[in-house]
Protein backbone atom coordinates (compact mmCIF):
# COMPACT_ATOMS: atom_id res chain seq x y z
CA UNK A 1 -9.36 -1.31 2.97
CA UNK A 2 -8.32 1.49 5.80
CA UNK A 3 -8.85 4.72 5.01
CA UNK A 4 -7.33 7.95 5.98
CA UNK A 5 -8.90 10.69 7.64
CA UNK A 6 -8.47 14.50 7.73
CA UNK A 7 -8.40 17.44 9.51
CA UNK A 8 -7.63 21.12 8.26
CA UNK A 9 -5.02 22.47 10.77
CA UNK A 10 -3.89 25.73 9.07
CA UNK A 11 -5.08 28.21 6.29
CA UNK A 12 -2.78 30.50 5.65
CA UNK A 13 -4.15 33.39 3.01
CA UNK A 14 -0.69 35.39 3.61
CA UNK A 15 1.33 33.78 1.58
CA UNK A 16 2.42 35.64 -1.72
CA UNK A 17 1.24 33.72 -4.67
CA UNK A 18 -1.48 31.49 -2.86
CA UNK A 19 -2.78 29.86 -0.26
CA UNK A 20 -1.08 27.34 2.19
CA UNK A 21 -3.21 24.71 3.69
CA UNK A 22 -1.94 22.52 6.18
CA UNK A 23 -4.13 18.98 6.32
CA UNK A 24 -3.42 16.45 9.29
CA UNK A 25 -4.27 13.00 7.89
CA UNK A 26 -4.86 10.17 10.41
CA UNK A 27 -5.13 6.37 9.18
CA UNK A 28 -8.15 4.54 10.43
CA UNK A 29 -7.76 1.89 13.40
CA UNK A 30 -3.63 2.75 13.85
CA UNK A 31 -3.28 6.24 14.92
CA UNK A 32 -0.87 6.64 12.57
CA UNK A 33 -0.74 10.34 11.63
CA UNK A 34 1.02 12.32 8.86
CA UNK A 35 0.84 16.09 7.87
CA UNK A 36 0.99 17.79 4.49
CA UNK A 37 0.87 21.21 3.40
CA UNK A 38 -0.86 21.83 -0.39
CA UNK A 39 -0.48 25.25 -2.00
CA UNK A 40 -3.38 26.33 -3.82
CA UNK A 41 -3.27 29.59 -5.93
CA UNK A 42 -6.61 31.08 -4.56
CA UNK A 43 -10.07 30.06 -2.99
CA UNK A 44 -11.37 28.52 -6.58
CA UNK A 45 -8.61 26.66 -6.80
CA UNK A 46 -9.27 24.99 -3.15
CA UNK A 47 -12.75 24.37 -4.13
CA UNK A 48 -12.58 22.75 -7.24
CA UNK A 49 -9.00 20.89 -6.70
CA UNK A 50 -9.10 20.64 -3.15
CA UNK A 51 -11.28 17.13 -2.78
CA UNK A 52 -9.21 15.23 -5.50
CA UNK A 53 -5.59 16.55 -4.46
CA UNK A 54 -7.02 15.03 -1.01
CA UNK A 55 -8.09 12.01 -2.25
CA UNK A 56 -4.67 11.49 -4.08
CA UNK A 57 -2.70 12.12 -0.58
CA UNK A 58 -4.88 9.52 1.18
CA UNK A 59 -4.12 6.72 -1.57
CA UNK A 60 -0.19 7.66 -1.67
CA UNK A 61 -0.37 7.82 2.04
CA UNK A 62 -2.31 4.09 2.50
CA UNK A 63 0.60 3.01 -0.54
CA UNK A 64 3.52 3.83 1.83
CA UNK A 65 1.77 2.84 4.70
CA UNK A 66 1.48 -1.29 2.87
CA UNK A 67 4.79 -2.73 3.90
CA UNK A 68 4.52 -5.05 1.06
CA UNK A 69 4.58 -2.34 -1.62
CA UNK A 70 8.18 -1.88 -0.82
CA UNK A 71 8.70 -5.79 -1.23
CA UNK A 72 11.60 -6.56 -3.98
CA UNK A 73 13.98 -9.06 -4.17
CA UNK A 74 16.12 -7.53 -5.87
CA UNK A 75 15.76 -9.08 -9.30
CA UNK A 76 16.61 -6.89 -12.34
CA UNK A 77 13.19 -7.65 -14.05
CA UNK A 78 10.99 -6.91 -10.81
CA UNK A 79 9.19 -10.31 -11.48
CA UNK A 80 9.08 -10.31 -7.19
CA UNK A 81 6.83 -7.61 -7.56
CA UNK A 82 4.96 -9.20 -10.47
CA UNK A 83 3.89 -12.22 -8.47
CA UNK A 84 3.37 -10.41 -5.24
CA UNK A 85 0.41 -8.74 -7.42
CA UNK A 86 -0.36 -11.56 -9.24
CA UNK A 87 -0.80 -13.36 -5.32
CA UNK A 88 -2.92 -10.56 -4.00
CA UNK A 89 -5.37 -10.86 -7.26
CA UNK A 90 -5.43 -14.30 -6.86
CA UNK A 91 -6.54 -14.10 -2.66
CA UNK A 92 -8.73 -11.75 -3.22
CA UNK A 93 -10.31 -13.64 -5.64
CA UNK A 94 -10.48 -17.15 -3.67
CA UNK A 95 -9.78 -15.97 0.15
CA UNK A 96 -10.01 -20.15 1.01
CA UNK A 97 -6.83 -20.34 -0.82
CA UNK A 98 -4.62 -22.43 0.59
CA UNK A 99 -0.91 -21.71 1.50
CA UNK A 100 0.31 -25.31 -0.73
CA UNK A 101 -2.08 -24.24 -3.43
CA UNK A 102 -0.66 -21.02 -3.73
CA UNK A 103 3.09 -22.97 -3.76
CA UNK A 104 1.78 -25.48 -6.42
CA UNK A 105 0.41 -22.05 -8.79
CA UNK A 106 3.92 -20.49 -8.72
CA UNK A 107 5.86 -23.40 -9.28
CA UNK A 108 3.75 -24.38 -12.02
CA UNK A 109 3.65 -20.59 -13.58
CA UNK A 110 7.43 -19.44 -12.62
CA UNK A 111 9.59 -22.42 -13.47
CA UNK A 112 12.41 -20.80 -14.44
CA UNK A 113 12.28 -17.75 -11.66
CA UNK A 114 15.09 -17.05 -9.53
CA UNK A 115 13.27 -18.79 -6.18
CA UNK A 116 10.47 -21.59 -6.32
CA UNK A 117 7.18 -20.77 -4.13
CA UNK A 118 7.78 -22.56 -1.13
CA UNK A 119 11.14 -20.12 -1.24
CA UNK A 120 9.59 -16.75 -2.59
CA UNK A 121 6.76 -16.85 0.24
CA UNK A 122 8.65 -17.82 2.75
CA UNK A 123 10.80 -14.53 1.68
CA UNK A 124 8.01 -12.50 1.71
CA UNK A 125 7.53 -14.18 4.93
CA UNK A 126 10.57 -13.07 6.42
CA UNK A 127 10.04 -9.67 4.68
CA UNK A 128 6.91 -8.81 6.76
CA UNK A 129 8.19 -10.26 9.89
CA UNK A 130 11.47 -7.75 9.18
CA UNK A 131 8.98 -4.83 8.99
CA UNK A 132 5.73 -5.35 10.95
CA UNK A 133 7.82 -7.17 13.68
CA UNK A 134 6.41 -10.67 14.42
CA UNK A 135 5.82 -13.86 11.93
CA UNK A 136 2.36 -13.73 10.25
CA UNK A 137 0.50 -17.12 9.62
CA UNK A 138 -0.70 -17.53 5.88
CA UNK A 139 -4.25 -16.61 7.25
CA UNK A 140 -2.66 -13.35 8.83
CA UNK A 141 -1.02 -12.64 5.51
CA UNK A 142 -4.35 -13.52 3.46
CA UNK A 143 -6.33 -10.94 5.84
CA UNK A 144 -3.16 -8.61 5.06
CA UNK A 145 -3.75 -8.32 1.20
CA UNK A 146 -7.19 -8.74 0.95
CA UNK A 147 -7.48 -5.49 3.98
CA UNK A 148 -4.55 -2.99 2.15
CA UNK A 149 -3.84 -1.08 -1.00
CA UNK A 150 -1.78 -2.14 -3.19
CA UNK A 151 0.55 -0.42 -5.90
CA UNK A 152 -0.05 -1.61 -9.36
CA UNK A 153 -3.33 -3.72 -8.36
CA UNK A 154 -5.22 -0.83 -7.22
């Protein structure tokens, strides 16, 4: 999984009510960067909240970062994002799997859903390709969800 690191850019004790610290928070192998200000309410407070409100930022910023957690199709029941996490669990759990298996398990455990699997992955296909730019293979996309965070499996 990548991980997000962090750098303390600003302390500022001159704020009424607190103290406003400004954290730059860089993600691991991209260079992506994003920066965050926390208000804490004294020193104590930094101490003892300080560590976890970081850790928090880090896993909502790697949560945005995972094009996939914005993946929907638009049906009314989410069941998109359902098997999306029910196909991460599965890689994860068998990374050999292969791109007709995978096809064969949805069609066999979504026969009545709104696309069958050759359909629904091929969508998620297109849905990456919209985002990251180019057309990942089923190994690239394997790699993908085994290597990323992902809402509501982790």
């Amino acid at each position: 999984m990548a991980t997000w690191t962090h750098e303390i850019t600003r302390q500022d004790n001159a704020i009424q009510g607190g103290i406003d610290v400004t954290v730059q928070f860089e993600r691991d192998g991209t260079g992506d960067k994003r920066t965050c200000t926390f208000h804490f309410n004294d020193e104590a407070q930094i101490t003892i909240e300080g560590p976890t409100r970081l850790a928090n930022k880090k896993n909502r910023l790697e949560l945005g970062w995972s094009v996939l957690n914005q993946f929907d199709l638009g049906d009314e029941g989410g069941e998109s994002r359902e098997i999306l996490w029910k196909l991460v669990t599965a890689v994860r759990a068998n990374p050999d799997l292969t791109l007709a298996f995978a096809i064969k398990w949805y069609d066999a455990n979504y026969p009545d859903g709104l696309y069958n699997g050759t359909q629904l992955l091929l969508k998620m296909c297109q849905w990456l390709t919209k985002e990251v730019g180019f057309e990942p293979t089923w190994d690239q996309f394997k790699t993908y969800v085994i290597n990323n965070v992902f809402e509501g499996v982790d």
